[in-house]
N, C-alpha and C. Protein backbone atom coordinates (compact mmCIF):
# COMPACT_ATOMS: atom_id res chain seq x y z
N UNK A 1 77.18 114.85 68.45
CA UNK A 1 77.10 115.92 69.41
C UNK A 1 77.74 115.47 70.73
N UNK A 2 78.80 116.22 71.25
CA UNK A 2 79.10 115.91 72.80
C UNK A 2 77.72 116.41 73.77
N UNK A 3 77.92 115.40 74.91
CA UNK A 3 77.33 115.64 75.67
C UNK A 3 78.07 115.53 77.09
N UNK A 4 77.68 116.33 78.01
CA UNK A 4 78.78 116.56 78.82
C UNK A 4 78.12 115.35 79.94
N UNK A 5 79.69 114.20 80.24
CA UNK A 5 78.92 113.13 81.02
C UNK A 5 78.59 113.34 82.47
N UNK A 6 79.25 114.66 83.01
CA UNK A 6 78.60 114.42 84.78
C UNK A 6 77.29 114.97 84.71
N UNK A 7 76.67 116.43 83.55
CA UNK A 7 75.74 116.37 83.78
C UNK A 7 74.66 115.24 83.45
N UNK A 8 75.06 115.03 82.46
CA UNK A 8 74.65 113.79 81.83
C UNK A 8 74.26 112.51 83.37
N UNK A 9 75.48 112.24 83.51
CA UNK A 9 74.40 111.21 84.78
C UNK A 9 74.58 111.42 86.01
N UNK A 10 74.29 112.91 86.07
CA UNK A 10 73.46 113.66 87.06
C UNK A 10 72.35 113.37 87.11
N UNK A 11 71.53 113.83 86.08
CA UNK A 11 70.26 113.62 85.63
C UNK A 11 69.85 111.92 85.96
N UNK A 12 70.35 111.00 85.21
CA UNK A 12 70.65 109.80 85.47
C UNK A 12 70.52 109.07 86.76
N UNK A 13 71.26 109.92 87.87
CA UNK A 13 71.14 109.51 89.00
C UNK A 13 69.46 110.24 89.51
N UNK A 14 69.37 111.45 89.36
CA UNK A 14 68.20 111.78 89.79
C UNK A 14 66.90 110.55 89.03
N UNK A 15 66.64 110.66 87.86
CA UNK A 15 65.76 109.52 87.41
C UNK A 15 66.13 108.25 87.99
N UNK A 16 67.35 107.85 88.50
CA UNK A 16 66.68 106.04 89.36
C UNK A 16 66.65 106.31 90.48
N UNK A 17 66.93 107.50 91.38
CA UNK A 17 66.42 107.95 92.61
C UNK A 17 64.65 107.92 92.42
N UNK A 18 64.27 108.70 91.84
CA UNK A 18 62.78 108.65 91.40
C UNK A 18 62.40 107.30 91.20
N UNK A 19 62.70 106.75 90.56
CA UNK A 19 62.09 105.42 90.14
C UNK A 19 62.31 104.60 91.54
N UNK A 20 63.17 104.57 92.05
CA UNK A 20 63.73 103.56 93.15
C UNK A 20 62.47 104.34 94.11
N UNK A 21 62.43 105.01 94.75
CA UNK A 21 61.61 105.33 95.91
C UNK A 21 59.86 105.63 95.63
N UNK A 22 59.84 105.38 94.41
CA UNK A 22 58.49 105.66 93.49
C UNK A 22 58.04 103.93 93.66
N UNK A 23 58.86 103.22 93.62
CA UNK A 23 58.66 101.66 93.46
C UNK A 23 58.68 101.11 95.01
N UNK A 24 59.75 102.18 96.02
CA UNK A 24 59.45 101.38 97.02
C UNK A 24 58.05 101.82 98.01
N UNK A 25 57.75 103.32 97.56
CA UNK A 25 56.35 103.70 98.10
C UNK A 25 55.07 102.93 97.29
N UNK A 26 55.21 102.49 96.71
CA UNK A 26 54.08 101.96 95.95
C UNK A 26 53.22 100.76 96.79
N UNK A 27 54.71 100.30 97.41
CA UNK A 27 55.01 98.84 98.47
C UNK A 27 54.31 99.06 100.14
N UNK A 28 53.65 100.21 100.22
CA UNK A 28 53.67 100.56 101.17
C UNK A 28 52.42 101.15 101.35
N UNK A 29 51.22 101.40 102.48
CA UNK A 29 50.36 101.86 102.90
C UNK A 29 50.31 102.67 104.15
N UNK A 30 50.67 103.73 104.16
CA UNK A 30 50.44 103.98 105.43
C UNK A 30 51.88 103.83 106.25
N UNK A 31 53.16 102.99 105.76
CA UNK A 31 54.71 103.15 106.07
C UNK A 31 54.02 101.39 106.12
N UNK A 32 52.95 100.48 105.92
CA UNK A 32 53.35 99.16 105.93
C UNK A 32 53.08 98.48 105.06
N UNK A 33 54.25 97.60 104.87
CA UNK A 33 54.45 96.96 103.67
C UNK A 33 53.06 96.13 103.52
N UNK A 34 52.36 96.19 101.71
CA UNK A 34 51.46 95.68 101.38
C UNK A 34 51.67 94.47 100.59
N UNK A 35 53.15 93.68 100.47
CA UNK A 35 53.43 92.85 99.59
C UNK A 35 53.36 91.95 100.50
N UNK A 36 53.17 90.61 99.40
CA UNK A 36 53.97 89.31 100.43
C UNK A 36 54.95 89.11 101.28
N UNK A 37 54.47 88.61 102.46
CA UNK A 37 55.66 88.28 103.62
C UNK A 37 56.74 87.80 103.09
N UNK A 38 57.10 87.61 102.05
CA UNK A 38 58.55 85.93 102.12
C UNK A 38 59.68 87.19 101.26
N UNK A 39 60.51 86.39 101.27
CA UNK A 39 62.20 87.25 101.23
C UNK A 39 62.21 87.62 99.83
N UNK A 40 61.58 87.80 98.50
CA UNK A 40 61.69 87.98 97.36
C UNK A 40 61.10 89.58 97.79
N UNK A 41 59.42 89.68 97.97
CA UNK A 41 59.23 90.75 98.33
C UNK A 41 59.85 91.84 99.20
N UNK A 42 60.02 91.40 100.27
CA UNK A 42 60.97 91.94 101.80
C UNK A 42 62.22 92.48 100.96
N UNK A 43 63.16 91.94 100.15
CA UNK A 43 64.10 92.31 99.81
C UNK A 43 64.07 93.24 98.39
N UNK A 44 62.91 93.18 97.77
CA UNK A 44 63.01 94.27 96.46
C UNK A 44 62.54 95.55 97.21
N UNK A 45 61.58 95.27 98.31
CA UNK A 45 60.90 96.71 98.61
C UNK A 45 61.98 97.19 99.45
N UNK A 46 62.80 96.43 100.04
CA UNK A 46 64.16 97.57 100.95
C UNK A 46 65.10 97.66 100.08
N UNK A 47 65.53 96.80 98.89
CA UNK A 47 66.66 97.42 98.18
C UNK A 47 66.00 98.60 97.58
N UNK A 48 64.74 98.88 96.89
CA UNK A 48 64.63 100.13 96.37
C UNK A 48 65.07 101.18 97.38
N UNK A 49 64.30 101.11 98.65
CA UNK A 49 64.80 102.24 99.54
C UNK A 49 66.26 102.54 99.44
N UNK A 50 66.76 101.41 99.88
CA UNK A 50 68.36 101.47 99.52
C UNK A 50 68.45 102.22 98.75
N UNK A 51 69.01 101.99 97.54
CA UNK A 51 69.23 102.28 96.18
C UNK A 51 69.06 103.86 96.06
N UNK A 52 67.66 104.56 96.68
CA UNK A 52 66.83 105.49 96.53
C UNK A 52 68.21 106.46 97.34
N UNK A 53 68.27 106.21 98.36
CA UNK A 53 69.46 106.79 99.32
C UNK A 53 70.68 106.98 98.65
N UNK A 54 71.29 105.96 97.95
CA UNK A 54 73.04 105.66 97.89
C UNK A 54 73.07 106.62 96.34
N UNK A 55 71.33 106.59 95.94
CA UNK A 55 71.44 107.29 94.74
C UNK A 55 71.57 109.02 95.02
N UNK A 56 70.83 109.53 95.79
CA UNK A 56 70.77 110.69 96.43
C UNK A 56 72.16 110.90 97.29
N UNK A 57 72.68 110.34 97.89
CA UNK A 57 74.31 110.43 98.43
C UNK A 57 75.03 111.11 97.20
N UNK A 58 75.10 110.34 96.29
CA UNK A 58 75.88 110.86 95.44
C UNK A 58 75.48 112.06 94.81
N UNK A 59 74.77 112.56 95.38
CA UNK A 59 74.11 113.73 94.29
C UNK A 59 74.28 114.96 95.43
N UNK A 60 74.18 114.82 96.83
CA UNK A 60 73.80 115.68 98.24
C UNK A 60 74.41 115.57 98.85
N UNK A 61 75.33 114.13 99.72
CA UNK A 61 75.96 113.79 100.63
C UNK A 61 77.29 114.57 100.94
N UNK A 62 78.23 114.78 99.69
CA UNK A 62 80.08 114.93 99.89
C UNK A 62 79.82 115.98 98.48
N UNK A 63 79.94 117.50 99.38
CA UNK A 63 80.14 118.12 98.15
C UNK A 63 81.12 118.23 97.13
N UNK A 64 82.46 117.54 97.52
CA UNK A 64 83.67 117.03 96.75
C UNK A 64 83.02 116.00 95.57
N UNK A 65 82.12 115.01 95.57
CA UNK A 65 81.83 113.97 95.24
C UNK A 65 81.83 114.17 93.63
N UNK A 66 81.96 113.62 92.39
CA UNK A 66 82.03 113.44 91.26
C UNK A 66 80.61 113.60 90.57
N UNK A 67 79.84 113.54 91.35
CA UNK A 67 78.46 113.91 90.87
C UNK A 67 77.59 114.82 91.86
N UNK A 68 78.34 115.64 92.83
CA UNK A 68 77.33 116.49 93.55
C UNK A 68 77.05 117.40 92.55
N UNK A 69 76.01 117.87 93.57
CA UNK A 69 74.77 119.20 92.74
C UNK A 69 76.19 120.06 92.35
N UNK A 70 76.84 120.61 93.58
CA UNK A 70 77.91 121.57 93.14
C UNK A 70 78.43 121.98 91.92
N UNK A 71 78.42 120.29 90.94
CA UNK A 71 79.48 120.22 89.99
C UNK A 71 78.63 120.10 88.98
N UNK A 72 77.42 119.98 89.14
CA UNK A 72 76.19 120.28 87.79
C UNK A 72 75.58 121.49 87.94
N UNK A 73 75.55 122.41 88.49
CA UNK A 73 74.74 123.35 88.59
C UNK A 73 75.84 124.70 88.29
N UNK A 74 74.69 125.96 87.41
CA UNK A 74 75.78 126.94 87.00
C UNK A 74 75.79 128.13 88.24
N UNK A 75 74.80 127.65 88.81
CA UNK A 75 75.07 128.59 90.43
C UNK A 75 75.13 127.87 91.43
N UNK A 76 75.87 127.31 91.94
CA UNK A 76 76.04 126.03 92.95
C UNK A 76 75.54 126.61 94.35
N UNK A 77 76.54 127.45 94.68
CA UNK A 77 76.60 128.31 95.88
C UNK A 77 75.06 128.97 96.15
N UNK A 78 73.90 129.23 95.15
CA UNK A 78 73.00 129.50 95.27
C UNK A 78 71.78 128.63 95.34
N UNK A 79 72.31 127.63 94.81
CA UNK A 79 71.29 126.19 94.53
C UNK A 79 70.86 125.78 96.59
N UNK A 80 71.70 125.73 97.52
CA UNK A 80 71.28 125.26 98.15
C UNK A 80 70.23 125.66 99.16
N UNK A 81 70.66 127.05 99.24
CA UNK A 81 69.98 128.08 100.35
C UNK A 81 68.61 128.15 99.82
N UNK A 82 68.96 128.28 98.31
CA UNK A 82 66.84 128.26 97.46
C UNK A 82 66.26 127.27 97.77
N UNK A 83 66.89 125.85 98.22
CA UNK A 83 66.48 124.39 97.87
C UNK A 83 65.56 124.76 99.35
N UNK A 84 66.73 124.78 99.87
CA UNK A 84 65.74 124.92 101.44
C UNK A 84 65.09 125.68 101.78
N UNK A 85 64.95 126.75 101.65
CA UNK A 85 64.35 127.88 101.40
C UNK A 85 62.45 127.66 100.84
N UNK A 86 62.72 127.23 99.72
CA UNK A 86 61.72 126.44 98.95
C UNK A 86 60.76 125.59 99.64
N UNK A 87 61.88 124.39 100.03
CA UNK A 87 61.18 123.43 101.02
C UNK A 87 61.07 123.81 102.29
N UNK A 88 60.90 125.22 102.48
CA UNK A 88 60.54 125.38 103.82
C UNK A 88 61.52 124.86 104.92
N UNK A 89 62.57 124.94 104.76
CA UNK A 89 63.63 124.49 105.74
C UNK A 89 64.34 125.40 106.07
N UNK A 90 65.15 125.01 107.22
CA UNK A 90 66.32 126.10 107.80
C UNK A 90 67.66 125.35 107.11
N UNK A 91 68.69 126.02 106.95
CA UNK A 91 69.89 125.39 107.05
C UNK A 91 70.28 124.02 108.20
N UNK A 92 70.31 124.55 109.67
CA UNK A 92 70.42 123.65 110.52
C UNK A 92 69.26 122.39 109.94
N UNK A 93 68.18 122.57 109.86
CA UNK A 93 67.12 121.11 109.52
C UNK A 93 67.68 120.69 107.96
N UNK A 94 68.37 121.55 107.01
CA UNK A 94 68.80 120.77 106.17
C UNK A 94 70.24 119.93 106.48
N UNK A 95 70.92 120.26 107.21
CA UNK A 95 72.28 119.69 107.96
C UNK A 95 71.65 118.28 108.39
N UNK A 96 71.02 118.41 109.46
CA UNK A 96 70.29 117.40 110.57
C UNK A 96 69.75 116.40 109.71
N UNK A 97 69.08 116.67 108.40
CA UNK A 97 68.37 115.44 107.14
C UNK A 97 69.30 115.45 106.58
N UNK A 98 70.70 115.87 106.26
CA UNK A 98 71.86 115.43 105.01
C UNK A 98 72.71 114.40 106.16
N UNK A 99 73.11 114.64 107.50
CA UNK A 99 73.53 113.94 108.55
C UNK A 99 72.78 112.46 108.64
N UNK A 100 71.18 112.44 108.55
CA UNK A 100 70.57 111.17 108.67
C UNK A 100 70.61 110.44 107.72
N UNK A 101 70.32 110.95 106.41
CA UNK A 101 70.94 110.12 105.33
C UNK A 101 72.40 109.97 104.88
N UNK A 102 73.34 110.49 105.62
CA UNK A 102 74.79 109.58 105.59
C UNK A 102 74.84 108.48 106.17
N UNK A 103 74.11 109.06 107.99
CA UNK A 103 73.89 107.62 108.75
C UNK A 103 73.56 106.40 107.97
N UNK A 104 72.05 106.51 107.85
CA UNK A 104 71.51 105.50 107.20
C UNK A 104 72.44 104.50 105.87
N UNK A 105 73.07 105.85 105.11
CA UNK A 105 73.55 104.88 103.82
C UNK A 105 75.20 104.44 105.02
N UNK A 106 75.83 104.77 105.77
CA UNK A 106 76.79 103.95 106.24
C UNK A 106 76.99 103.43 107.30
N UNK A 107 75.61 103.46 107.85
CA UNK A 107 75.83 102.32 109.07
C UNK A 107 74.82 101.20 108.93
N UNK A 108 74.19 101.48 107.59
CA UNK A 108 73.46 100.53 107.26
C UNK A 108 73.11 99.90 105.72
N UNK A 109 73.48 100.50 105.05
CA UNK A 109 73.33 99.54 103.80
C UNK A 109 75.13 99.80 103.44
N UNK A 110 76.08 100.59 103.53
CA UNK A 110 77.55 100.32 103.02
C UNK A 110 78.07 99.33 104.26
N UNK A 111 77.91 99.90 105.10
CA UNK A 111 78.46 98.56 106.73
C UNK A 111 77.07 98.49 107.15
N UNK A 112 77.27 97.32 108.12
CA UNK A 112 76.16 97.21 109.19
C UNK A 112 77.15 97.38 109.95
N UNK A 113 77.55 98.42 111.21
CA UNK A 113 77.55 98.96 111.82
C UNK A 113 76.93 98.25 113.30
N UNK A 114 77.71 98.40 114.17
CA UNK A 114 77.11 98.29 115.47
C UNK A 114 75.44 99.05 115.96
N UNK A 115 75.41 99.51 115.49
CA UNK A 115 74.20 100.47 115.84
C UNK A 115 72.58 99.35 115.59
N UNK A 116 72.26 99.54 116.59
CA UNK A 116 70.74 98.31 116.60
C UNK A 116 69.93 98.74 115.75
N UNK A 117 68.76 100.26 115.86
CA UNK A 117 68.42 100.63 115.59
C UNK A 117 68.39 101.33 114.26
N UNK A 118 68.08 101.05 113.52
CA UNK A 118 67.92 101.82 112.03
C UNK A 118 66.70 102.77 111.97
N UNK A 119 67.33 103.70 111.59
CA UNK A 119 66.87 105.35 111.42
C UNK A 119 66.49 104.86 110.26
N UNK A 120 65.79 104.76 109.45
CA UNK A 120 64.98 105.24 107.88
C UNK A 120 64.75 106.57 108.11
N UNK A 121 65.53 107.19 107.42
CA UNK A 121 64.97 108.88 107.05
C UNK A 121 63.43 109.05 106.41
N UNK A 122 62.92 110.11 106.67
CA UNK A 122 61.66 110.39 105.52
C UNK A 122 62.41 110.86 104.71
N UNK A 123 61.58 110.74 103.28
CA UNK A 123 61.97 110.88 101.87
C UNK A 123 61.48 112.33 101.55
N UNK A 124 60.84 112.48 102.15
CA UNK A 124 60.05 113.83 101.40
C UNK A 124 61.23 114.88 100.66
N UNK A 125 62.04 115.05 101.90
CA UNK A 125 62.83 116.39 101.20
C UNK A 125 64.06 116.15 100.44
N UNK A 126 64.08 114.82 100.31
CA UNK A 126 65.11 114.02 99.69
C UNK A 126 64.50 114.27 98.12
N UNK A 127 63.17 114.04 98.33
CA UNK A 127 62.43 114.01 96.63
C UNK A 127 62.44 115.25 96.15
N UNK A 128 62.32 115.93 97.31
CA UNK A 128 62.10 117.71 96.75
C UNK A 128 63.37 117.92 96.18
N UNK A 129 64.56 117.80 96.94
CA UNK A 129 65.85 118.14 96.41
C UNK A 129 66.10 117.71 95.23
N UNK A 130 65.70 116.50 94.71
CA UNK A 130 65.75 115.78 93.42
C UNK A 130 64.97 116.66 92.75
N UNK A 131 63.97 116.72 92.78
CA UNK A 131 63.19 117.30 92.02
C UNK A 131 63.53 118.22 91.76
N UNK A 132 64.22 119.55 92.33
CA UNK A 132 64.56 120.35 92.22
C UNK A 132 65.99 120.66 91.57
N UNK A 133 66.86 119.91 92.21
CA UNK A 133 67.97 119.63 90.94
C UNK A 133 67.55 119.19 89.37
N UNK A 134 66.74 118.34 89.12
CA UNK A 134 66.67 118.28 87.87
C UNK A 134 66.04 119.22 87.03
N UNK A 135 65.15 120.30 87.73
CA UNK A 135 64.66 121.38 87.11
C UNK A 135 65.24 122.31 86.53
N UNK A 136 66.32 122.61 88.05
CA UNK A 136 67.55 123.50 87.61
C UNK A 136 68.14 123.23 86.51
N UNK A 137 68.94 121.69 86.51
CA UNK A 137 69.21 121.73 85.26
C UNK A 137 68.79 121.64 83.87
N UNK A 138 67.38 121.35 83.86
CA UNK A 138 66.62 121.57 82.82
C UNK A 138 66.60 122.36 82.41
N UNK A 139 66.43 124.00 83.21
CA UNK A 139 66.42 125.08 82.94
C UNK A 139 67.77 125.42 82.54
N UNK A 140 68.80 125.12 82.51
CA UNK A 140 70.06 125.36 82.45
C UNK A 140 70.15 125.04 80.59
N UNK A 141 69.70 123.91 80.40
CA UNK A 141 69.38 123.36 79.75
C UNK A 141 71.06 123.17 78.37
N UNK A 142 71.81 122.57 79.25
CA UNK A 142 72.56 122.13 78.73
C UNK A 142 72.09 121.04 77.60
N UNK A 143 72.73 121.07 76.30
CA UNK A 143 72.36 120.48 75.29
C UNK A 143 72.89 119.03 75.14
N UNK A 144 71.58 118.43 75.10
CA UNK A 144 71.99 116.67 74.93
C UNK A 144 71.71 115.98 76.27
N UNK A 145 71.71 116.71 77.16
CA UNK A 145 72.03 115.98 78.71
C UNK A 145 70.89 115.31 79.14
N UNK A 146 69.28 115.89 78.66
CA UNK A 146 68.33 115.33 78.84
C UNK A 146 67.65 114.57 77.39
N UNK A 147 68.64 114.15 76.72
CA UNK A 147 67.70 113.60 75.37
C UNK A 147 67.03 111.79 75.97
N UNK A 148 66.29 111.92 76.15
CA UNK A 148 65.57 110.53 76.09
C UNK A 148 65.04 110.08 77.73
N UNK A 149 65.09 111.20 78.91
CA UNK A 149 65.06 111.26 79.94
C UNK A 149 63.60 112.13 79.70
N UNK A 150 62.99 111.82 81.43
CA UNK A 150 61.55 112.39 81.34
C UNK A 150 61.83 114.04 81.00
N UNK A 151 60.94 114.53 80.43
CA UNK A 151 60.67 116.15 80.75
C UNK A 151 60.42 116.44 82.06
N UNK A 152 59.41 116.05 82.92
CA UNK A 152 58.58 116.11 83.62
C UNK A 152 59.20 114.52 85.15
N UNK A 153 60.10 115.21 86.23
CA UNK A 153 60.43 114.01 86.78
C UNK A 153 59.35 113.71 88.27
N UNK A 154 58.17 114.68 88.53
CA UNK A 154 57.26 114.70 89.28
C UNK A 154 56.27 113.60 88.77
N UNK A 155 56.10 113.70 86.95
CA UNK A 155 54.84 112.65 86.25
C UNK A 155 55.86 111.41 86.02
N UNK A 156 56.96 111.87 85.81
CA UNK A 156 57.80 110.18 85.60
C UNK A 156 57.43 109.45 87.11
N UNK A 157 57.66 109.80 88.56
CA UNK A 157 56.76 109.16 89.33
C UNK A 157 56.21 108.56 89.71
N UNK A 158 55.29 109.25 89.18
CA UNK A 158 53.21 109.15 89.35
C UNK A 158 53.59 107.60 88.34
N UNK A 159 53.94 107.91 87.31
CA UNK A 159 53.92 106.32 86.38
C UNK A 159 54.84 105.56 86.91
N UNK A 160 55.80 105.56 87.61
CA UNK A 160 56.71 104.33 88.36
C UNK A 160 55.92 104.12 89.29
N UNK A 161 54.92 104.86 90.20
CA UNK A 161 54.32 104.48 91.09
C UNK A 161 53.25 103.32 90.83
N UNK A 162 52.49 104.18 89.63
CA UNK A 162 51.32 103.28 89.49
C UNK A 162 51.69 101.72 88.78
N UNK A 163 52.98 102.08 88.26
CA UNK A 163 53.80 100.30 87.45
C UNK A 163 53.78 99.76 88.58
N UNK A 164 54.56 100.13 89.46
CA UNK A 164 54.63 99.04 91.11
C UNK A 164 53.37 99.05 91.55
N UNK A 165 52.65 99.73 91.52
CA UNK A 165 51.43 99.35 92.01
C UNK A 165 50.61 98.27 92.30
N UNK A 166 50.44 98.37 90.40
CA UNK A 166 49.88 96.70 89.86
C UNK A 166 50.56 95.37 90.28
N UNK A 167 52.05 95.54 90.34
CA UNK A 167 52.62 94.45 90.66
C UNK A 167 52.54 94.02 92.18
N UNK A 168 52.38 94.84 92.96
CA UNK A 168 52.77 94.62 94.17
C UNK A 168 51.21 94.18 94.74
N UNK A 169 49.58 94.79 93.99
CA UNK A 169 48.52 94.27 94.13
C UNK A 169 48.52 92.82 93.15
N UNK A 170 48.89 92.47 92.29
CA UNK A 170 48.58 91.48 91.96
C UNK A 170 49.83 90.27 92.40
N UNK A 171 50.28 90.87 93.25
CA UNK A 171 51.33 89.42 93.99
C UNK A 171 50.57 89.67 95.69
N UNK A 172 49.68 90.16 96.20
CA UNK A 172 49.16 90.38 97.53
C UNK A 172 48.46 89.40 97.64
């Protein structure tokens, strides 16, 4: 059976977005880190963040991009105004959060950049958008594209969360 590959790791990208920011909140109480001080920890719990971002770029950032929503979705032009809409956003506040996460992924994890200060975006509507892209295309339900990927990418999560969990309490 073909399976068509951008939707294909579309999806793909949305599941290690999930997993990546599911693993790096796990790391975290309250926004402070609950792992060990020393550079093994320090550096898995910010590359997930990383990762979580550069994965979502490619999916939100450059609607030209080889894997934006645009180019997986069978109503593109309609996908975004619902997204925000949904999440309770305006256009301008979705601009202003797609603007902070370019910042972030290129003045700080593609260059370091002159800039002192690092912006960490909140994730929230970053997750919603994920979440919400993969529904769409669920519902779309192009054949093959989700074989062996969660049904459910809200409970896939909840279980990456609670995997980091354990690890990150039993190295504390």
């Amino acid at each position: 059976m073909y399976i068509p590959a951008r939707p294909r790791r579309a999806a793909l990208l949305c599941c290690h977005f999930t997993r990546n920011l599911a693993y790096y909140r796990a790391g975290r109480d309250g926004g402070k880190p609950i792992f060990p001080k020393n550079e093994l920890w320090v550096t898995l719990n910010s590359n997930f963040l990383d990762i979580s971002v550069l994965e979502w770029c490619k999916l939100f950032a450059e609607s030209k991009a080889f894997h934006s929503f645009r180019k997986v979705t069978v109503s593109p032009d309609a996908f975004l105004p619902q997204l925000y809409s949904d999440f309770g956003a305006t256009r301008q506040e979705w601009d202003s959060y797609l603007q902070k996460m370019r910042e972030y992924r290129d003045k700080f994890i593609a260059h370091l950049d002159r800039k002192k200060t690092m912006d960490i975006p909140t994730m929230d509507l970053a997750e919603f958008a994920i979440f919400y892209l993969y529904d769409t295309m669920r519902g779309e339900q192009i054949e093959g594209v989700f074989r062996g990927l969660p049904r459910n990418l809200r409970e896939y999560s909840r279980g990456c969360y609670l995997e980091a969990a354990k690890l990150y309490e039993s190295a504390a």
